[in-house]
PDB file of N, CA and C in Angstrom:
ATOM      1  N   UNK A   1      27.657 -42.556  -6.799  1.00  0.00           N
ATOM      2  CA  UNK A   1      27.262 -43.912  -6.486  1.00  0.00           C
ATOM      3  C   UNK A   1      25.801 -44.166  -6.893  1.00  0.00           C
ATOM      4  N   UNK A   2      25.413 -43.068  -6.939  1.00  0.00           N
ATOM      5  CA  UNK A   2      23.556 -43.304  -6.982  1.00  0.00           C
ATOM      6  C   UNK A   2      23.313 -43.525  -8.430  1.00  0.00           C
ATOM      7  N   UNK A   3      24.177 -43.243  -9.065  1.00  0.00           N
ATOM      8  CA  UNK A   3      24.047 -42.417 -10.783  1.00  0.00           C
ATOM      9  C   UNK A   3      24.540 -44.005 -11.121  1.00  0.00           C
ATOM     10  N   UNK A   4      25.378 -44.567 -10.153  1.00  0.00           N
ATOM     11  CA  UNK A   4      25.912 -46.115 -11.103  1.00  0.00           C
ATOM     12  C   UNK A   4      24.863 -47.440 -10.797  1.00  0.00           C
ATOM     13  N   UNK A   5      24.147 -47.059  -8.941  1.00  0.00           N
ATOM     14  CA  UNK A   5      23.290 -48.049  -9.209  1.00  0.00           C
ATOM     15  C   UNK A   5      21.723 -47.641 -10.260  1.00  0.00           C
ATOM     16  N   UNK A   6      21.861 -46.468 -10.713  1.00  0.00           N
ATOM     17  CA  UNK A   6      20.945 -46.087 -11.807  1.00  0.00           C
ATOM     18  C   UNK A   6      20.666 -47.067 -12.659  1.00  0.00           C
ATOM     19  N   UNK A   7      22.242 -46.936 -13.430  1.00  0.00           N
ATOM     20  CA  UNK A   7      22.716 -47.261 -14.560  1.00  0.00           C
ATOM     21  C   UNK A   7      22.338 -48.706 -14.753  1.00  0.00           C
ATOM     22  N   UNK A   8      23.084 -49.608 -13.535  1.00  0.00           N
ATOM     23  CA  UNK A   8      22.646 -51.058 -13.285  1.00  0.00           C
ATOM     24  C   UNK A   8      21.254 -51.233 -13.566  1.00  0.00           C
ATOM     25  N   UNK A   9      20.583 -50.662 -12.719  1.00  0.00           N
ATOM     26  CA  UNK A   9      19.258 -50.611 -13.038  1.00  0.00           C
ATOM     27  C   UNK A   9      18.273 -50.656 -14.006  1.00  0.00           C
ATOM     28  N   UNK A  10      18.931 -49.614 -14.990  1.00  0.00           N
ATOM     29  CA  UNK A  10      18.279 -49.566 -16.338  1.00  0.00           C
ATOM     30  C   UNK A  10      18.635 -51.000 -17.204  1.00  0.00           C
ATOM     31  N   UNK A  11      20.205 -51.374 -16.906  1.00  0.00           N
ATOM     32  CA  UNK A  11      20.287 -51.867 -18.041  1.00  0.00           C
ATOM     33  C   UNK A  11      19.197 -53.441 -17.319  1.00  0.00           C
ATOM     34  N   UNK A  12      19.317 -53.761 -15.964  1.00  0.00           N
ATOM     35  CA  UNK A  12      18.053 -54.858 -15.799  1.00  0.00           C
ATOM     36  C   UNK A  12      17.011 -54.484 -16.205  1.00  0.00           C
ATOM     37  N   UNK A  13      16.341 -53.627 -15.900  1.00  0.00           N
ATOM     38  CA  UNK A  13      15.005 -53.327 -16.644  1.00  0.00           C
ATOM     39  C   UNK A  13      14.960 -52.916 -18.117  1.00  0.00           C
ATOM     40  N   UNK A  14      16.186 -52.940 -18.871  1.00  0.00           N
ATOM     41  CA  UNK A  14      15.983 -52.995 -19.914  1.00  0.00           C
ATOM     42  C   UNK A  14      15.974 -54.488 -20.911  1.00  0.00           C
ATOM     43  N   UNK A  15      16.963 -55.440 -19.939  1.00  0.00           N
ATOM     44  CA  UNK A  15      16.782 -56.531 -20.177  1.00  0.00           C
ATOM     45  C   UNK A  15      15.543 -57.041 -20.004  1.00  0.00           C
ATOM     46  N   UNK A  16      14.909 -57.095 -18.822  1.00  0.00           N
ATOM     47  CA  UNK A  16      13.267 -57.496 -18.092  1.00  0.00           C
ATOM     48  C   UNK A  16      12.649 -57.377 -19.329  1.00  0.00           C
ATOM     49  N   UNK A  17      12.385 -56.317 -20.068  1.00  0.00           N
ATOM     50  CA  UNK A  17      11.634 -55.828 -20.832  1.00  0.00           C
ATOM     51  C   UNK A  17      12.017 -56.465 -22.485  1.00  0.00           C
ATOM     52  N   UNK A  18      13.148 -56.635 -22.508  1.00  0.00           N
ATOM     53  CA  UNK A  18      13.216 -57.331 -23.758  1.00  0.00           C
ATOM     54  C   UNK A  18      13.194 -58.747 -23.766  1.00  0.00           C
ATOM     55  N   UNK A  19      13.193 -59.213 -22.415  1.00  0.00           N
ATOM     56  CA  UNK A  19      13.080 -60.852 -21.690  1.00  0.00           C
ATOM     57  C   UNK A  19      11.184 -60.654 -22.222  1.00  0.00           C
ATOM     58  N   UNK A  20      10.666 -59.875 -21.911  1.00  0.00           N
ATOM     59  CA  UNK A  20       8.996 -60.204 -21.650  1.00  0.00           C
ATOM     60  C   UNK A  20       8.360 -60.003 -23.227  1.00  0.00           C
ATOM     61  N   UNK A  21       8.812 -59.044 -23.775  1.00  0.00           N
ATOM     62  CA  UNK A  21       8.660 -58.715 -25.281  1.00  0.00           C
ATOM     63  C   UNK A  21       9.047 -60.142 -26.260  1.00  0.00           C
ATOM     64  N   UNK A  22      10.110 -60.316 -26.128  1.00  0.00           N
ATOM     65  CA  UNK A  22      10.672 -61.238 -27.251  1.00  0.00           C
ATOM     66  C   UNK A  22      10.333 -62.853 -26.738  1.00  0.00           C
ATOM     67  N   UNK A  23       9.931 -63.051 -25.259  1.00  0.00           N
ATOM     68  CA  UNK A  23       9.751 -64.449 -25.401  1.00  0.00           C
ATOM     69  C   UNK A  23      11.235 -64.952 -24.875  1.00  0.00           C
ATOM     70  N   UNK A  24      12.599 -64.629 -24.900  1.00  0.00           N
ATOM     71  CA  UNK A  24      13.599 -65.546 -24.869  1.00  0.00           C
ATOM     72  C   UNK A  24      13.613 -66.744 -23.297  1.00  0.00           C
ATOM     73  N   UNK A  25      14.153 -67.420 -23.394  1.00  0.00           N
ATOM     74  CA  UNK A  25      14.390 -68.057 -22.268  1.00  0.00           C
ATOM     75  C   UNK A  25      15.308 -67.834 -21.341  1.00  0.00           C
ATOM     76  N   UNK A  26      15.356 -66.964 -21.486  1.00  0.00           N
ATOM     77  CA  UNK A  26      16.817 -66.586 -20.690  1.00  0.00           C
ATOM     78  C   UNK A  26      16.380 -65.123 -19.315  1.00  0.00           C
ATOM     79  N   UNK A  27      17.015 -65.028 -18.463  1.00  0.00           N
ATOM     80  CA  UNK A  27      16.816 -64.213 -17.231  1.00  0.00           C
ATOM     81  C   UNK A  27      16.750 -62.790 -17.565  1.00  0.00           C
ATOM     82  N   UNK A  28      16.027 -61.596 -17.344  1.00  0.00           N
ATOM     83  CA  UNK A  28      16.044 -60.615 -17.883  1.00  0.00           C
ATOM     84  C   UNK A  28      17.255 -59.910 -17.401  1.00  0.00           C
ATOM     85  N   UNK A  29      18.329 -60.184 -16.153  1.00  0.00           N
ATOM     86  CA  UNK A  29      19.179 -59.417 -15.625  1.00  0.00           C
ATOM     87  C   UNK A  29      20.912 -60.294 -16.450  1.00  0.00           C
ATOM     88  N   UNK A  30      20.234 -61.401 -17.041  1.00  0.00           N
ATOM     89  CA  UNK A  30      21.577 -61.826 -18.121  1.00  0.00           C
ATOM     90  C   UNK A  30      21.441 -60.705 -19.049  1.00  0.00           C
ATOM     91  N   UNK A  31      20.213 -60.608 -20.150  1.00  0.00           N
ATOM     92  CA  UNK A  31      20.195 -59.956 -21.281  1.00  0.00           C
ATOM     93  C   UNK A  31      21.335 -58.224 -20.474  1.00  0.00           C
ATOM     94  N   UNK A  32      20.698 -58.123 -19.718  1.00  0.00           N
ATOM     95  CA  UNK A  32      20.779 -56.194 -19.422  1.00  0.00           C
ATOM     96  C   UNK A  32      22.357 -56.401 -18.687  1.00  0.00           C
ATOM     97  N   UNK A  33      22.909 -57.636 -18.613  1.00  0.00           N
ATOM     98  CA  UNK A  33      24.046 -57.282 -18.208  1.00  0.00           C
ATOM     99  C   UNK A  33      24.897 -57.833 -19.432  1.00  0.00           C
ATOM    100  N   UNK A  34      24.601 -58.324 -20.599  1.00  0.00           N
ATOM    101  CA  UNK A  34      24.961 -58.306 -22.028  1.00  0.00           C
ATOM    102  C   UNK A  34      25.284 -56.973 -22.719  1.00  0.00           C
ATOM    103  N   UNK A  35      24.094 -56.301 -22.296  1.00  0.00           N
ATOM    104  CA  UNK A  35      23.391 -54.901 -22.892  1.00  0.00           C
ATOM    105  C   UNK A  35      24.807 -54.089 -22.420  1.00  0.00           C
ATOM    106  N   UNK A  36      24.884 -54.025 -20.610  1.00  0.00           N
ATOM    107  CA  UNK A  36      26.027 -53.271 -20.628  1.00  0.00           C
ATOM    108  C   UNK A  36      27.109 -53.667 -20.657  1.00  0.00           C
ATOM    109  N   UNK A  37      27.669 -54.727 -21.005  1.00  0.00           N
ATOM    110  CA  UNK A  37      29.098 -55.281 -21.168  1.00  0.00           C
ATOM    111  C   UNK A  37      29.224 -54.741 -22.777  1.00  0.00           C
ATOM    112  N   UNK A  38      28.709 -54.986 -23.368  1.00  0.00           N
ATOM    113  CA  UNK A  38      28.275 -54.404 -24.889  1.00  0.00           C
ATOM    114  C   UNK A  38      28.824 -52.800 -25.254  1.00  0.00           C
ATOM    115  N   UNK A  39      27.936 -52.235 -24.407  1.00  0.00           N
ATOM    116  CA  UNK A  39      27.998 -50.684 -24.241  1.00  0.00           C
ATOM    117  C   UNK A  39      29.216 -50.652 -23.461  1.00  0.00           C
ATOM    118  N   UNK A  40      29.998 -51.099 -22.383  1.00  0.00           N
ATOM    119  CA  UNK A  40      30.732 -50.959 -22.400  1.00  0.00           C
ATOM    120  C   UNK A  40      31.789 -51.369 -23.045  1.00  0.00           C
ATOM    121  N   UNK A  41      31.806 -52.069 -24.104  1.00  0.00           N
ATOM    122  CA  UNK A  41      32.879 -52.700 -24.896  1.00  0.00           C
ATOM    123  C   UNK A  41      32.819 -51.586 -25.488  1.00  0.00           C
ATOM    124  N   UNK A  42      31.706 -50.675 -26.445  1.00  0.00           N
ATOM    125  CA  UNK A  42      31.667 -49.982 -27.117  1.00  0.00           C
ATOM    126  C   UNK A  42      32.594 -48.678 -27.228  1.00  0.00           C
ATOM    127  N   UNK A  43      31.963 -48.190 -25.784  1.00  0.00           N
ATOM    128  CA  UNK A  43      32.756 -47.029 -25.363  1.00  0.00           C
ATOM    129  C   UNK A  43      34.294 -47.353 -24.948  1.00  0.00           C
ATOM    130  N   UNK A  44      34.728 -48.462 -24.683  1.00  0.00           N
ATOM    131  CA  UNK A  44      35.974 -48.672 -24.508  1.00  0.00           C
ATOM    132  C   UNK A  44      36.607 -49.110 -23.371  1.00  0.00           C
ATOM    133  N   UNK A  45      35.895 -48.935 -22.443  1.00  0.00           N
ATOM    134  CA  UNK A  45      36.152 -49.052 -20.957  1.00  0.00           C
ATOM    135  C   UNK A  45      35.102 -48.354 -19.915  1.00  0.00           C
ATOM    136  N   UNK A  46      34.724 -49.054 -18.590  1.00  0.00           N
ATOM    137  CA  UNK A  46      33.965 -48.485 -17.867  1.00  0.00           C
ATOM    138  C   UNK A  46      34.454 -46.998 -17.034  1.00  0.00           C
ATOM    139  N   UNK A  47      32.999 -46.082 -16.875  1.00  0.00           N
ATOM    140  CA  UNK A  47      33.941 -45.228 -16.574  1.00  0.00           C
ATOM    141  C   UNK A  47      34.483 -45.131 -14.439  1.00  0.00           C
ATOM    142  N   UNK A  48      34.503 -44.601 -14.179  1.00  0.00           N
ATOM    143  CA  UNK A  48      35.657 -45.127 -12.630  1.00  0.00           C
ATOM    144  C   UNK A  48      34.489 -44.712 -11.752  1.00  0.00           C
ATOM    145  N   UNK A  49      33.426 -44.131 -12.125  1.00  0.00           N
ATOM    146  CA  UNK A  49      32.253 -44.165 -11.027  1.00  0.00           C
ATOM    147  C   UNK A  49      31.482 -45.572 -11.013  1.00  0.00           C
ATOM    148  N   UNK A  50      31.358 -45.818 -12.193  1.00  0.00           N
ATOM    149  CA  UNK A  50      30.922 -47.313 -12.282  1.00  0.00           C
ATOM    150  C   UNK A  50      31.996 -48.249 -12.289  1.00  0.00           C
ATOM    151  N   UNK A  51      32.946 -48.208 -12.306  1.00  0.00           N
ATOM    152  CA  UNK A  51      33.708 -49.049 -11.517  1.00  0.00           C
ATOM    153  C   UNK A  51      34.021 -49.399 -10.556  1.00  0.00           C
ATOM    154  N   UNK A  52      33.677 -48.221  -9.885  1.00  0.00           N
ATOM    155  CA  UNK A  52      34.699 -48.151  -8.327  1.00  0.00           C
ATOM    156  C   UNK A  52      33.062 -48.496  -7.281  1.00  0.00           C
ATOM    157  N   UNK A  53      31.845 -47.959  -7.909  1.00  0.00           N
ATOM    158  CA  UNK A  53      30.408 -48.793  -7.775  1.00  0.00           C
ATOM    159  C   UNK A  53      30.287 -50.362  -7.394  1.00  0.00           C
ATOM    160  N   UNK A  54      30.828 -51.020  -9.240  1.00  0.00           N
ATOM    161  CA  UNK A  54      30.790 -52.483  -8.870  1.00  0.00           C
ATOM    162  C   UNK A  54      32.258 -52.880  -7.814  1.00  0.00           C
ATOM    163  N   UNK A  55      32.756 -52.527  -8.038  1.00  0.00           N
ATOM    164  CA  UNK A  55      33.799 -53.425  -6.982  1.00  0.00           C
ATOM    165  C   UNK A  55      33.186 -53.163  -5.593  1.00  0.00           C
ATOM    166  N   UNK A  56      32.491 -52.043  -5.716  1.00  0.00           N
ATOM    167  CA  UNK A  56      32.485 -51.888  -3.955  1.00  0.00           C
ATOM    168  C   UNK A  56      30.756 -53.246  -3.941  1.00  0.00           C
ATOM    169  N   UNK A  57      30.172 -53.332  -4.948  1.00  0.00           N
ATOM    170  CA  UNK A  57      29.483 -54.670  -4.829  1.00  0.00           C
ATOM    171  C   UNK A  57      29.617 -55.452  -4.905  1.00  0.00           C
ATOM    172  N   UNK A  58      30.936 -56.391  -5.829  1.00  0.00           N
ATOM    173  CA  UNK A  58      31.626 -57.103  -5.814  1.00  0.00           C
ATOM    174  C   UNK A  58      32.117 -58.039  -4.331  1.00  0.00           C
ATOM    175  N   UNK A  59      32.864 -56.308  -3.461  1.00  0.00           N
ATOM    176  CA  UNK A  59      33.129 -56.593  -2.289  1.00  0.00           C
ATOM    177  C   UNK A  59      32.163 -57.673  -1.628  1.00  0.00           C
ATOM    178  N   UNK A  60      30.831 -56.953  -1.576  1.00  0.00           N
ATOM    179  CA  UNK A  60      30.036 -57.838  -0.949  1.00  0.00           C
ATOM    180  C   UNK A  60      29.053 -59.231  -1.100  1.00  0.00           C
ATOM    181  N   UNK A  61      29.633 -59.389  -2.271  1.00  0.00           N
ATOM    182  CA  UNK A  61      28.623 -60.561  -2.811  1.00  0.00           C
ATOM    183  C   UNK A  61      28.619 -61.909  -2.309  1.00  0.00           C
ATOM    184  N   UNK A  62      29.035 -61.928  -1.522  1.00  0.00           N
ATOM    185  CA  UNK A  62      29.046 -62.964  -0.567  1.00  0.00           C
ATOM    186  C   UNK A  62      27.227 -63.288   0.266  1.00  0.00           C
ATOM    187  N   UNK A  63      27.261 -61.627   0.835  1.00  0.00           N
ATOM    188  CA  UNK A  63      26.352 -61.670   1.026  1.00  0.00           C
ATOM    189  C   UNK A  63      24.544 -62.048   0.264  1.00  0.00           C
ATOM    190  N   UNK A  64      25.052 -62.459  -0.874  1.00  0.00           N
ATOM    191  CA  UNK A  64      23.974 -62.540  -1.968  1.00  0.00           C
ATOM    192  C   UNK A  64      23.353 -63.874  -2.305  1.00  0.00           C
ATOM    193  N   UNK A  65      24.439 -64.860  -1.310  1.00  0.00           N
ATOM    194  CA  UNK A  65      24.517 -66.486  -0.732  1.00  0.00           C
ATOM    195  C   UNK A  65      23.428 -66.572   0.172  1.00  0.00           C
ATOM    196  N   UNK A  66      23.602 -65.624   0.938  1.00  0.00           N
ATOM    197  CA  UNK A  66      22.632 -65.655   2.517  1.00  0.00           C
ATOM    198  C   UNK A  66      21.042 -66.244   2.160  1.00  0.00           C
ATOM    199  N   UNK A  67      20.718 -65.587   0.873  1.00  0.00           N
ATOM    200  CA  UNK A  67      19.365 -66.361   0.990  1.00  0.00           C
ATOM    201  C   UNK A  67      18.841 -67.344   0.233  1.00  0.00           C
ATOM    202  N   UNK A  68      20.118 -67.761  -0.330  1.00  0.00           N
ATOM    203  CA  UNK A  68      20.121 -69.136  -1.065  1.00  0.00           C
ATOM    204  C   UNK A  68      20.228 -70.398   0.185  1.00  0.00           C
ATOM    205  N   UNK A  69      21.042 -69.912   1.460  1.00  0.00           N
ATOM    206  CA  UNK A  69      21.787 -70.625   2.426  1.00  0.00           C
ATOM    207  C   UNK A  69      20.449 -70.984   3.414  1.00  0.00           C
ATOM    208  N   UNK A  70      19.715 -69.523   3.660  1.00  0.00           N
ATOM    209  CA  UNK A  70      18.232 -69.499   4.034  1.00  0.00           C
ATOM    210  C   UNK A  70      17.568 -71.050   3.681  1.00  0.00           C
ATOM    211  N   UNK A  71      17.158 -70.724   2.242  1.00  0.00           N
ATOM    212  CA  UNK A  71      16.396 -71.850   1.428  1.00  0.00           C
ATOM    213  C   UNK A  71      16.273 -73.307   1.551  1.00  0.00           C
ATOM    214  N   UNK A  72      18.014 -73.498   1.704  1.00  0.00           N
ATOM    215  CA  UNK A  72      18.588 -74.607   1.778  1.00  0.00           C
ATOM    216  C   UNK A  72      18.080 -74.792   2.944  1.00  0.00           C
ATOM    217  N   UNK A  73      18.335 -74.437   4.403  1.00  0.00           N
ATOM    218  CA  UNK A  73      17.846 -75.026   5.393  1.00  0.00           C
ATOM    219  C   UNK A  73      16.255 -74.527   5.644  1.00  0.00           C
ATOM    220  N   UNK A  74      15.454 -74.256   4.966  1.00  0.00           N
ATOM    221  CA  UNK A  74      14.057 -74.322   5.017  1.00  0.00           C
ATOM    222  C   UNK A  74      13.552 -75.452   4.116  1.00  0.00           C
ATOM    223  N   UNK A  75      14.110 -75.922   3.597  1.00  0.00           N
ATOM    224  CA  UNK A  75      13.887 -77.338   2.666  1.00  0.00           C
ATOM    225  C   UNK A  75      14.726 -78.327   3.162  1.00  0.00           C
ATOM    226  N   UNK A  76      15.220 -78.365   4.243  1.00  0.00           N
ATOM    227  CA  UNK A  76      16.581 -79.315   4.807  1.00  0.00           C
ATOM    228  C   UNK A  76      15.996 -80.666   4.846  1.00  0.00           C
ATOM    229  N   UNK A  77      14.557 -81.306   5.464  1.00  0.00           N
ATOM    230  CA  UNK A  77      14.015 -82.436   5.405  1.00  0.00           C
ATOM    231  C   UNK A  77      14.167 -83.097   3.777  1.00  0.00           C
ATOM    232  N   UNK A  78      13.219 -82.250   2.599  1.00  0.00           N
ATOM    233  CA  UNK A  78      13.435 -82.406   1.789  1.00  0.00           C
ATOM    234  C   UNK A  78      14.609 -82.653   0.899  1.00  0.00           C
ATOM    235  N   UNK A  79      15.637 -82.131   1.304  1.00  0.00           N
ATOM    236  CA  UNK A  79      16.988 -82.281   0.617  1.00  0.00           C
ATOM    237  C   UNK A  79      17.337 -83.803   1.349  1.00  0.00           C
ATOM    238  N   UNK A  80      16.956 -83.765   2.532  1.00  0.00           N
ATOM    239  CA  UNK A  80      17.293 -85.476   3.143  1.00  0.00           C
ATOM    240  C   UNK A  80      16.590 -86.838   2.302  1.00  0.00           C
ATOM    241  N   UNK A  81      15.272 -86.316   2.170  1.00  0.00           N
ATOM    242  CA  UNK A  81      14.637 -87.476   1.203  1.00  0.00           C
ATOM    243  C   UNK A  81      15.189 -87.481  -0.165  1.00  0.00           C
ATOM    244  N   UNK A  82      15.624 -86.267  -0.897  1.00  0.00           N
ATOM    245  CA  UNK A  82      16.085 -86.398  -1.849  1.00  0.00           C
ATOM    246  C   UNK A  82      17.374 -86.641  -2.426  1.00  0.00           C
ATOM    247  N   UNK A  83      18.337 -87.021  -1.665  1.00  0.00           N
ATOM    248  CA  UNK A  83      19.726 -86.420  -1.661  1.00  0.00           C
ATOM    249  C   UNK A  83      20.493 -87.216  -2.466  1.00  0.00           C
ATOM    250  N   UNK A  84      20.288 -88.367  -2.784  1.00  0.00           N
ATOM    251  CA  UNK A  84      20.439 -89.167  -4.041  1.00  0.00           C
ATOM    252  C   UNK A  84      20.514 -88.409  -5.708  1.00  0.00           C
ATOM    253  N   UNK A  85      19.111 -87.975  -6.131  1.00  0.00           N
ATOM    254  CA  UNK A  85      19.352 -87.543  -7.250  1.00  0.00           C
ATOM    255  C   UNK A  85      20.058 -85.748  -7.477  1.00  0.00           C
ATOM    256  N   UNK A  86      19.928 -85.321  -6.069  1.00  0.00           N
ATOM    257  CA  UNK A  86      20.636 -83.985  -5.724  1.00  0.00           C
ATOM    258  C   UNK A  86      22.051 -83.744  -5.995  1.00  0.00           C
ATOM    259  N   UNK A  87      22.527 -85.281  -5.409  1.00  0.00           N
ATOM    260  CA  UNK A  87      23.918 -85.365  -5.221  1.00  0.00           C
ATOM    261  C   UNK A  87      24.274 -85.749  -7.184  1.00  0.00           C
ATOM    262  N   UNK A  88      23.536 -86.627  -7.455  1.00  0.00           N
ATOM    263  CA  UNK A  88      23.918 -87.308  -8.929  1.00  0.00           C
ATOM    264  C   UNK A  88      23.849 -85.650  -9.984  1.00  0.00           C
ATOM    265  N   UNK A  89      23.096 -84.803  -9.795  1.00  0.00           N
ATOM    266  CA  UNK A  89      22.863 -83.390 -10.805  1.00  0.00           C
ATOM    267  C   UNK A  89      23.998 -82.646 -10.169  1.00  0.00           C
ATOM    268  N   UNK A  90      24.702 -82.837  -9.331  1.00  0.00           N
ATOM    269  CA  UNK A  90      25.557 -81.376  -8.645  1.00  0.00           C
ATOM    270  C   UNK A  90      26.718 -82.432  -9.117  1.00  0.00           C
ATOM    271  N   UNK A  91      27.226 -84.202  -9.203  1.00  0.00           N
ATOM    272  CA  UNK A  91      28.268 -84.102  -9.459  1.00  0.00           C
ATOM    273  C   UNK A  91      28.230 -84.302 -11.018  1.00  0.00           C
ATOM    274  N   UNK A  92      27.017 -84.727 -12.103  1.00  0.00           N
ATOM    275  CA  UNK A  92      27.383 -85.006 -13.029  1.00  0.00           C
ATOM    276  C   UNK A  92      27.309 -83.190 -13.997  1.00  0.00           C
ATOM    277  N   UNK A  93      26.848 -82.165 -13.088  1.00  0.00           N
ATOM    278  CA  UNK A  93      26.757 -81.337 -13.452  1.00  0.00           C
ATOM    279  C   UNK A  93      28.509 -80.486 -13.376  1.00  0.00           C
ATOM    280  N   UNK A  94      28.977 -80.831 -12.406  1.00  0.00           N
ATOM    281  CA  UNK A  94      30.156 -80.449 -12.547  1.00  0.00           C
ATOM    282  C   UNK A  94      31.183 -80.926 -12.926  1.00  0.00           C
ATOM    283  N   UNK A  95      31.242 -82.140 -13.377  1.00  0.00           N
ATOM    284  CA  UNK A  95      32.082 -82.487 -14.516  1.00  0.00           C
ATOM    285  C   UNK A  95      31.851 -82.381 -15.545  1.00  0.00           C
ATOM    286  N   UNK A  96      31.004 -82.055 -16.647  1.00  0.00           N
ATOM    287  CA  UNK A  96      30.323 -81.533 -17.606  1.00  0.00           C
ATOM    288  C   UNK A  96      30.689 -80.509 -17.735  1.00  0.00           C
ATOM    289  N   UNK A  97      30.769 -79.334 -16.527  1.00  0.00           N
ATOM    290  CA  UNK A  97      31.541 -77.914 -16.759  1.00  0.00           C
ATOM    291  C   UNK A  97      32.285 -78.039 -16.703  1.00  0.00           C
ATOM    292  N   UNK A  98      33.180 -78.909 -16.613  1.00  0.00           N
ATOM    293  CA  UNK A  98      34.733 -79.166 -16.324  1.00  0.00           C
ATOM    294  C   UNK A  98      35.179 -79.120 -17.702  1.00  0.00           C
ATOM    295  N   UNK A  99      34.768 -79.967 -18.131  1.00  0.00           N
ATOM    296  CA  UNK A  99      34.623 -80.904 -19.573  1.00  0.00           C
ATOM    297  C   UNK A  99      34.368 -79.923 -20.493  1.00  0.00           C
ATOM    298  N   UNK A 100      33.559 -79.399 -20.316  1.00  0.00           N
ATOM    299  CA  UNK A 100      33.455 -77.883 -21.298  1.00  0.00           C
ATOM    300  C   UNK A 100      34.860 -77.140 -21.082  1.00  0.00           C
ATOM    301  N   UNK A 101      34.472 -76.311 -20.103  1.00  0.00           N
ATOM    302  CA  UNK A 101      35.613 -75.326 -19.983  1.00  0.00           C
ATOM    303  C   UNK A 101      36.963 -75.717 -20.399  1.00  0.00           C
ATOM    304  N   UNK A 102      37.500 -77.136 -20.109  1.00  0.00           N
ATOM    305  CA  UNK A 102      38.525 -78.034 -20.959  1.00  0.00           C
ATOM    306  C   UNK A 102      38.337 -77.806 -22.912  1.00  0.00           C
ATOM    307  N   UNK A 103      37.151 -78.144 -23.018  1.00  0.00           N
ATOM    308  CA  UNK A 103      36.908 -77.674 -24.407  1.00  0.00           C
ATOM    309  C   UNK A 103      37.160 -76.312 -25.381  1.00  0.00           C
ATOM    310  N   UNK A 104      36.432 -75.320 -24.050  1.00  0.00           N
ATOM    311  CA  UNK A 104      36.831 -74.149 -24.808  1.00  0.00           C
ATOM    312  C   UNK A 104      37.873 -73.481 -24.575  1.00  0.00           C
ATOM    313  N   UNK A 105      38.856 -73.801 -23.396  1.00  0.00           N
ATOM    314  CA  UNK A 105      40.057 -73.490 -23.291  1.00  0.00           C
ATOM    315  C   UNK A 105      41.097 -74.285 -24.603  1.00  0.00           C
ATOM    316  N   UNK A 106      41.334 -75.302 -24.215  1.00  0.00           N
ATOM    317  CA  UNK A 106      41.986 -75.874 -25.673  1.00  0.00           C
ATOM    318  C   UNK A 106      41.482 -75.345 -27.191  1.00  0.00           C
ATOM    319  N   UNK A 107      40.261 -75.029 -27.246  1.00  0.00           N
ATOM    320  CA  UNK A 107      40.002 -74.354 -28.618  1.00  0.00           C
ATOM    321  C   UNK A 107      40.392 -72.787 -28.426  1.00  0.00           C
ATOM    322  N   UNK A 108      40.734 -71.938 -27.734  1.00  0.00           N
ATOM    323  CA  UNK A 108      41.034 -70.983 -27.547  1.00  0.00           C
ATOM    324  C   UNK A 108      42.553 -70.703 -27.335  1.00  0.00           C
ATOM    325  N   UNK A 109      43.022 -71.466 -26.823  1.00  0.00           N
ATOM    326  CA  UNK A 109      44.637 -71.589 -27.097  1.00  0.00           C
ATOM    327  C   UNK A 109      45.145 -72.240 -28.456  1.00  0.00           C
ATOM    328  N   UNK A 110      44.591 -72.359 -29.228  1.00  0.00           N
ATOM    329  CA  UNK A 110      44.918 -72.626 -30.332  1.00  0.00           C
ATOM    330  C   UNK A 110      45.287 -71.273 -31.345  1.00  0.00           C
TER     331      UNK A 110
END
């Protein structure tokens, strides 16, 4: 278990590091989880210590809400004054992903 949250590890800090080097805009724990979806495409399949690793984090990711949920009610006034253009980005934002995912599903069943 220790050897897989290693692994995780590296590949974020290997992302971090190519996030800070290259400039991209993008999160350093996207790149390093590119890095190992990659490496694992490579090799063929993950192997069952790191599998049986993420699922057992998987399990819990619920818990990974808690301090987003925090946030939300430490800004709760603020979300009241604002809740107009809050509400207009969360629904025009999710029909837009709708609208996509419609897109690339139909181009993919083709």
């Amino acid at each position: 278990m220790l050897g897989a949250f290693t692994v995780l590890l590296v590949f974020q800090l290997i992302g971090e590091v190519l996030v800070l080097v290259s400039g991209l805009p993008v999160p350093g724990p996207v790149v390093g989880m590119l890095l190992l979806f990659t490496t694992l495409l490579a090799r063929g399949a993950a192997p069952a210590w790191l599998r049986e690793t993420c699922q057992g984090l998987l399990s819990h990711l619920s818990l990974l809400f808690v301090p987003a949920g925090v946030g939300v009610l430490l800004h709760f006034q603020r979300l009241g004054a604002e809740w107009l253009p809050i509400a207009v980005a969360l629904v025009a934002s999710t029909v837009i992903t709708i609208g996509v995912t419609a897109l690339v599903m139909r181009a993919l069943q083709r």
